[in-house]
Structures are given as C-alpha cells and as structure tokens.
PDB file of N, CA and C in Angstrom:
ATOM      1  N   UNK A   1     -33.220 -15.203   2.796  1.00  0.00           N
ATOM      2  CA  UNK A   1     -32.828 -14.185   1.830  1.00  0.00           C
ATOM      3  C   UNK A   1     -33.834 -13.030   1.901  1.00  0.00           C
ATOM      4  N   UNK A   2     -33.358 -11.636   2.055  1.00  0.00           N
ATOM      5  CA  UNK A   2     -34.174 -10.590   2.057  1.00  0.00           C
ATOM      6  C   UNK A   2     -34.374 -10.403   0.505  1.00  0.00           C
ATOM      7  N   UNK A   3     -35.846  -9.065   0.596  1.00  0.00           N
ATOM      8  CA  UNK A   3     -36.078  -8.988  -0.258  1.00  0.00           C
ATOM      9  C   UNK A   3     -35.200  -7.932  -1.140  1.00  0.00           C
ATOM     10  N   UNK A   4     -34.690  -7.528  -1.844  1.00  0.00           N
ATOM     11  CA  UNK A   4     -34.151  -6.570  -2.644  1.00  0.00           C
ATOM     12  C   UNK A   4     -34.577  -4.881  -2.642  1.00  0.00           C
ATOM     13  N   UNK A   5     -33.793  -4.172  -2.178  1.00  0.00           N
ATOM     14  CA  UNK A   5     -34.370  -2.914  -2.353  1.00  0.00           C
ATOM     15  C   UNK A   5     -34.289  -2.054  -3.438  1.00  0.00           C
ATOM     16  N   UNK A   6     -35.682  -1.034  -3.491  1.00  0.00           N
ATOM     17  CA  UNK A   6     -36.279  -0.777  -4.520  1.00  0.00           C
ATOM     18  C   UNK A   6     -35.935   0.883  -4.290  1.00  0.00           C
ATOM     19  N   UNK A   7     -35.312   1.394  -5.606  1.00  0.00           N
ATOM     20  CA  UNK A   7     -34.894   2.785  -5.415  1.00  0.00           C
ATOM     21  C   UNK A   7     -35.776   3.368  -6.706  1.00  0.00           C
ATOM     22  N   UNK A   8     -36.628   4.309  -6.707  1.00  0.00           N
ATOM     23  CA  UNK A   8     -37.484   5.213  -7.591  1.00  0.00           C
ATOM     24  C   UNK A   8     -36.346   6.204  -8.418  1.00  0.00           C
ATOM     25  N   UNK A   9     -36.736   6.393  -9.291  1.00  0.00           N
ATOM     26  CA  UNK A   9     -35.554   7.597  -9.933  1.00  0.00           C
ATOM     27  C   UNK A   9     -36.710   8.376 -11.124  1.00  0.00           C
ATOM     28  N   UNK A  10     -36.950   9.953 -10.776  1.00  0.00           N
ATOM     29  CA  UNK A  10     -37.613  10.374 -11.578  1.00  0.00           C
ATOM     30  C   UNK A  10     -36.770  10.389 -13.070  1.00  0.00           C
ATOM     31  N   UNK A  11     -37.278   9.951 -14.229  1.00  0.00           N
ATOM     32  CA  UNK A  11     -36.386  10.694 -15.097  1.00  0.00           C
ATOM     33  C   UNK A  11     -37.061  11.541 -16.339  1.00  0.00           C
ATOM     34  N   UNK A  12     -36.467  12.215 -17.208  1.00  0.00           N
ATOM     35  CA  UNK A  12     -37.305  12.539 -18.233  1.00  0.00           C
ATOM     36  C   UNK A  12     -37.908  12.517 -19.221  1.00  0.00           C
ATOM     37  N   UNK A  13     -37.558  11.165 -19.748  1.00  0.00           N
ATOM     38  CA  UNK A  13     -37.728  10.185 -20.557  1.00  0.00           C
ATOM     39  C   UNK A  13     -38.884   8.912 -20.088  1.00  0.00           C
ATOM     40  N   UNK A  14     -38.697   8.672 -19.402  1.00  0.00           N
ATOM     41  CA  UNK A  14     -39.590   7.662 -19.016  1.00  0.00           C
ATOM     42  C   UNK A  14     -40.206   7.208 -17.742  1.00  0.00           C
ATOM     43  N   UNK A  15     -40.494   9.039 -16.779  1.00  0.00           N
ATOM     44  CA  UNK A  15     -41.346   9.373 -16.005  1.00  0.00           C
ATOM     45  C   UNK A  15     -40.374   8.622 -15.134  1.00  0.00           C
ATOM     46  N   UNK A  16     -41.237   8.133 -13.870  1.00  0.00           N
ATOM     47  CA  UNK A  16     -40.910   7.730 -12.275  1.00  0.00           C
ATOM     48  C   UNK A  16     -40.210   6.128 -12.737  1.00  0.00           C
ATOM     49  N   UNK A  17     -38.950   5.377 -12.436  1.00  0.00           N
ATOM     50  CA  UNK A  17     -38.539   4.533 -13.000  1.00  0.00           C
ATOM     51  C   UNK A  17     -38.164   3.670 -11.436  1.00  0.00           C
ATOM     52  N   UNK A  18     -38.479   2.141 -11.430  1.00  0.00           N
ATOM     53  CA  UNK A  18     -38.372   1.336 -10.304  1.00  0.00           C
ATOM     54  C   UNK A  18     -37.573   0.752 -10.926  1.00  0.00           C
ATOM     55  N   UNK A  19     -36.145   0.914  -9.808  1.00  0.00           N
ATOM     56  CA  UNK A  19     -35.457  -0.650 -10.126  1.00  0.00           C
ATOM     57  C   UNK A  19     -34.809  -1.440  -9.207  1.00  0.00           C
ATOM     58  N   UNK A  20     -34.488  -2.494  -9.028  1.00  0.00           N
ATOM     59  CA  UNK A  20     -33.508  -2.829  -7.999  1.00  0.00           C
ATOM     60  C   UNK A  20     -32.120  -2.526  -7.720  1.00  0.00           C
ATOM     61  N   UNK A  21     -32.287  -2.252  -5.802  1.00  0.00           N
ATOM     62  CA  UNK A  21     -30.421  -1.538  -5.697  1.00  0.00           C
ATOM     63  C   UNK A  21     -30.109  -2.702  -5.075  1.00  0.00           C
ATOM     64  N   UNK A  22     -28.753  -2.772  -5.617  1.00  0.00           N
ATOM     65  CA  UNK A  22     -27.507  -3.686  -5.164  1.00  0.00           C
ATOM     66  C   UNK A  22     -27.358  -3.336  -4.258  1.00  0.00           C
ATOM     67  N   UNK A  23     -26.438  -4.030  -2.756  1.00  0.00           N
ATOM     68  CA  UNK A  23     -26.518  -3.545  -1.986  1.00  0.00           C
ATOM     69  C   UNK A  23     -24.842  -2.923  -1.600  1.00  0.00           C
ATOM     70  N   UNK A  24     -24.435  -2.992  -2.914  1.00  0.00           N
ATOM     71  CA  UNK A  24     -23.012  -2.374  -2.907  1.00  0.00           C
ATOM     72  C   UNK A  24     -23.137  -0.629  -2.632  1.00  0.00           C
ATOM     73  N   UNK A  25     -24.305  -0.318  -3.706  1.00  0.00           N
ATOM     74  CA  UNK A  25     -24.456   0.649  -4.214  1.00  0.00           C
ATOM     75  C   UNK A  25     -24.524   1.727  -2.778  1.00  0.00           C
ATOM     76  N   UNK A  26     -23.749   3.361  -3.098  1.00  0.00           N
ATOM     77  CA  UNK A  26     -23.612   3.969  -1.886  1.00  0.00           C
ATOM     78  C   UNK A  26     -23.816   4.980  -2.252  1.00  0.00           C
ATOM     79  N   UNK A  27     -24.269   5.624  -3.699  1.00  0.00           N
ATOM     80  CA  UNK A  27     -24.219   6.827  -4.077  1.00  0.00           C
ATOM     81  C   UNK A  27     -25.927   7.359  -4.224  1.00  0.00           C
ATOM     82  N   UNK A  28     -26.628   7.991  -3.791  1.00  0.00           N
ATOM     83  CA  UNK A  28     -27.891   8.493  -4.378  1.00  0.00           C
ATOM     84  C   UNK A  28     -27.936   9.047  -5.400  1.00  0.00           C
ATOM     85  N   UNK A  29     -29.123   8.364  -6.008  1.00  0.00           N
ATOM     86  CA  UNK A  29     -29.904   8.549  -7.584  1.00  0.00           C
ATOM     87  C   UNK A  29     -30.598   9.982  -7.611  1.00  0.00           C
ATOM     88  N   UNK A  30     -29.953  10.549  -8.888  1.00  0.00           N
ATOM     89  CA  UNK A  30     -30.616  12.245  -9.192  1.00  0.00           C
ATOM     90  C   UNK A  30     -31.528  11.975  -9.546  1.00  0.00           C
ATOM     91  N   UNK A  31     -32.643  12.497  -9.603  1.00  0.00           N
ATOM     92  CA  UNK A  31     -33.761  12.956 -10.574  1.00  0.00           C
ATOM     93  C   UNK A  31     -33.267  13.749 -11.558  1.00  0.00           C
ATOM     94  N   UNK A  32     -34.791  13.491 -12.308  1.00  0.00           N
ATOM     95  CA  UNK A  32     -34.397  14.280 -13.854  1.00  0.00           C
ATOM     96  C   UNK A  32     -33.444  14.338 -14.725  1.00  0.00           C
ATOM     97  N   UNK A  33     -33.119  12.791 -14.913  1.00  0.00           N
ATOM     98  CA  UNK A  33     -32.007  12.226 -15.888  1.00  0.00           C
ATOM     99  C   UNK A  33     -32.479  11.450 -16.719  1.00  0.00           C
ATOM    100  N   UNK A  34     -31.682  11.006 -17.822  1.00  0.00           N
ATOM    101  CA  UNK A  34     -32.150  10.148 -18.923  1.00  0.00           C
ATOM    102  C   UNK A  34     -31.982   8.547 -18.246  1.00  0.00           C
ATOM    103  N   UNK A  35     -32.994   8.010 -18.328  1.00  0.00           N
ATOM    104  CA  UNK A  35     -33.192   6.643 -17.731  1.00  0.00           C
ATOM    105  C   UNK A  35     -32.003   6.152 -17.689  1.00  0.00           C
ATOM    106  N   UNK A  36     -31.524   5.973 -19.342  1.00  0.00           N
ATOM    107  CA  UNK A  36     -29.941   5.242 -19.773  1.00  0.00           C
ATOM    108  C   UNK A  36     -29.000   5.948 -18.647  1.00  0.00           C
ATOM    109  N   UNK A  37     -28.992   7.112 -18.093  1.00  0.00           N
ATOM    110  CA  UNK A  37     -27.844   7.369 -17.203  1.00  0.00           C
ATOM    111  C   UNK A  37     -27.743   7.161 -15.794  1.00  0.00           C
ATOM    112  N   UNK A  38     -28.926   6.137 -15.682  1.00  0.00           N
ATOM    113  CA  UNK A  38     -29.015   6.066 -14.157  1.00  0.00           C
ATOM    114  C   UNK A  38     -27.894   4.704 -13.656  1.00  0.00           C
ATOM    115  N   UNK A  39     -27.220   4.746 -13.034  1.00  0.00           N
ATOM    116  CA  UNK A  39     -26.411   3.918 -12.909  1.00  0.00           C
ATOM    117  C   UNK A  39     -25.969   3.517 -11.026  1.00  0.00           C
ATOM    118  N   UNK A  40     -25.476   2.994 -10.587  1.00  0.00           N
ATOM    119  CA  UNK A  40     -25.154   2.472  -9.362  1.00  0.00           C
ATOM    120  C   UNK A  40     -23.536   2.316  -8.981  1.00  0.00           C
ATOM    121  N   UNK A  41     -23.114   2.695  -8.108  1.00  0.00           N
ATOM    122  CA  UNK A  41     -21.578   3.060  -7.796  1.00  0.00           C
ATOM    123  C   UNK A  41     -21.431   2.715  -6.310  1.00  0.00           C
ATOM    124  N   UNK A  42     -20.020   2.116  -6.528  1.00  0.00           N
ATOM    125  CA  UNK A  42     -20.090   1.277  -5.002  1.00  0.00           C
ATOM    126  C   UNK A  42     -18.551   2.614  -4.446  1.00  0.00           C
ATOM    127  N   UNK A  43     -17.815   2.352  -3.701  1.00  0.00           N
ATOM    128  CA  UNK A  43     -16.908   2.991  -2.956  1.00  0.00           C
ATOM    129  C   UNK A  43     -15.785   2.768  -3.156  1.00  0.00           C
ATOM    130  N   UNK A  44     -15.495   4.024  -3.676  1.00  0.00           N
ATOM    131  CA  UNK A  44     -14.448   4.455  -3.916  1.00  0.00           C
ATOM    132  C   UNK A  44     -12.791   3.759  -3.497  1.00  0.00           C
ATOM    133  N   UNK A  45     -12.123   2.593  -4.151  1.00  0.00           N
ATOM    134  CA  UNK A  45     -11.167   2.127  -3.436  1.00  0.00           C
ATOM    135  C   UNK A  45      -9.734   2.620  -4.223  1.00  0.00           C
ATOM    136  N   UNK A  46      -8.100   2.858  -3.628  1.00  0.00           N
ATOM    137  CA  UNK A  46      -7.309   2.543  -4.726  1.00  0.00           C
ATOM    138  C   UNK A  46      -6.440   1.744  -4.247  1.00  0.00           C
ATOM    139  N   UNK A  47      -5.195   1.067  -5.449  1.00  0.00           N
ATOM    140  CA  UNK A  47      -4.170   0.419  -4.819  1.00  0.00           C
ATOM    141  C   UNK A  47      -3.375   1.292  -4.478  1.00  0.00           C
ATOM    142  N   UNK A  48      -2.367   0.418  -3.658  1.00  0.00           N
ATOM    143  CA  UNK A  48      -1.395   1.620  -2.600  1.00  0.00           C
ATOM    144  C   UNK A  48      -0.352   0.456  -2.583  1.00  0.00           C
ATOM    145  N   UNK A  49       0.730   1.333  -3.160  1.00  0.00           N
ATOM    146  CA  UNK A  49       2.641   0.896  -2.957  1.00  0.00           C
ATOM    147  C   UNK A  49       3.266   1.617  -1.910  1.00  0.00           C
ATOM    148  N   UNK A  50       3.604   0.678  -1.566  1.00  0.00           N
ATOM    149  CA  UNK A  50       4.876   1.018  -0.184  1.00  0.00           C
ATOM    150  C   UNK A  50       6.475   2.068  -0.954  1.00  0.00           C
ATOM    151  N   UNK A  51       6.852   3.504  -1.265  1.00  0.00           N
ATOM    152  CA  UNK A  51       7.552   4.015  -1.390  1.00  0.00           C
ATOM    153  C   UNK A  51       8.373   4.065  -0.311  1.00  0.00           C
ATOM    154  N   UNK A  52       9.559   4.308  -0.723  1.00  0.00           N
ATOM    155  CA  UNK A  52      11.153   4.012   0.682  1.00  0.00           C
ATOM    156  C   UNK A  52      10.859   5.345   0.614  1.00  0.00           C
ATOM    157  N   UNK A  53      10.757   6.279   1.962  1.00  0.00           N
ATOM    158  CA  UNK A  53      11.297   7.573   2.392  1.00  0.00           C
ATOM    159  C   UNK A  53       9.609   8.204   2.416  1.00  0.00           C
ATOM    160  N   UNK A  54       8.536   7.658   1.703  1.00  0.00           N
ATOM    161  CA  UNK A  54       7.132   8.508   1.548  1.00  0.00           C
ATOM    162  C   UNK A  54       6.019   7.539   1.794  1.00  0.00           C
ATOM    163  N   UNK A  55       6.625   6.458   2.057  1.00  0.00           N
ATOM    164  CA  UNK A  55       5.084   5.718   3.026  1.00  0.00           C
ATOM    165  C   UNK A  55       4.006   4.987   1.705  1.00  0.00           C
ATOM    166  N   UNK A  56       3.296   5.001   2.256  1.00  0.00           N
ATOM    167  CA  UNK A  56       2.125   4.177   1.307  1.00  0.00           C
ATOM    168  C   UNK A  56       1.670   5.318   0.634  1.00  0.00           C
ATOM    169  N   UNK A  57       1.619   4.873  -1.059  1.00  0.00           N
ATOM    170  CA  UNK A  57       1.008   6.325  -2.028  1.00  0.00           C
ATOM    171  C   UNK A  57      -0.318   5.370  -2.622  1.00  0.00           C
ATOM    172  N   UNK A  58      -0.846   5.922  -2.603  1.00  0.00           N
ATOM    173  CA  UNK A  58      -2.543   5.392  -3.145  1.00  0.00           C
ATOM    174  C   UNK A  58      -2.300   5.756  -4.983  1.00  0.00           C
ATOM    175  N   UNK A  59      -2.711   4.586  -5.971  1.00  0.00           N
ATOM    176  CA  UNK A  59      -2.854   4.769  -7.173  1.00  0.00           C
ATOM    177  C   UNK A  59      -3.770   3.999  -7.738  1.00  0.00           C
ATOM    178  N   UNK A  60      -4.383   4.369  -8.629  1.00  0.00           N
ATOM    179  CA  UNK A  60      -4.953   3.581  -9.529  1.00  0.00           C
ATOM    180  C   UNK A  60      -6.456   3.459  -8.672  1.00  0.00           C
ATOM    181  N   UNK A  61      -7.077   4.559  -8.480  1.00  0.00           N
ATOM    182  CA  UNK A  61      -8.277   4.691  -7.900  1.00  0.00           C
ATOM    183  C   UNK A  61      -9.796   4.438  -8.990  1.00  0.00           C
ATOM    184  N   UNK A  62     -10.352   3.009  -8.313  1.00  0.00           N
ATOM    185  CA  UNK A  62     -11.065   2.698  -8.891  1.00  0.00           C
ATOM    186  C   UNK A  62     -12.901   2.596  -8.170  1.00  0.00           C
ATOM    187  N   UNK A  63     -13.619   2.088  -9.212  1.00  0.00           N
ATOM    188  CA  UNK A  63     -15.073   1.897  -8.099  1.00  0.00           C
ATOM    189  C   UNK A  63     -16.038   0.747  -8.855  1.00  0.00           C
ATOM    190  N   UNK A  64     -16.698   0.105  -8.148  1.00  0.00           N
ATOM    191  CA  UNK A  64     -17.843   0.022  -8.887  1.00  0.00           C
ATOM    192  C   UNK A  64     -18.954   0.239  -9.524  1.00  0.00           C
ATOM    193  N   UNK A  65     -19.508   0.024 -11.032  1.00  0.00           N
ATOM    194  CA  UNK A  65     -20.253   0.800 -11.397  1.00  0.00           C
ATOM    195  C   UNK A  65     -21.049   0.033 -12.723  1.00  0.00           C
TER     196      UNK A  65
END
C-alpha cells in the first residue's frame, strides 16, 4: 500500500492547510479560500439513453465530490 498524497492549500482562515488527496480527485486546489470550501472532485460522468432517430443523449451529469 502506497503512501497517500499530500496536497497544501493556502487559505485565509487558517494559513497553509495539509490534507490528504484521494486518488479520485482530478481537479486542482485554489488558494486563498475558506478552509470549509476546499473540497475534492472526481470526473465528470453522465447517464446516456439510446433515442430512436438521435443516438445516445447524455443526462443527468454527475461527479464526485
């Protein structure tokens, strides 16, 4: 088992903040946010129905977070 990686996030509330990233996670962390809004987001997926005459339509676009 590897070790877990460690992403820094300046914020303004509670200076330089260490935490562990999932390894879902695909989005980079802003600086200069409120600690509480730092969050982790995986990729972008949606479901998709087969329509007669228009092919596969993508709905219900979701992510992890």
């Amino acid at each position: 088992m590897s070790a877990p990686r460690i992403v820094s996030v300046r914020t303004v509330d509670h200076g330089v903040v260490d935490l562990p990233e999932p390894s879902w996670c695909v989005k980079a962390h802003r600086d200069d946010v409120y600690r509480a809004d730092i969050h982790h987001q995986g990729v972008e997926c949606a479901a998709k129905v087969d329509v007669p005459g228009t092919g596969r339509v993508p709905f219900l676009t979701a992510f992890l977070s």
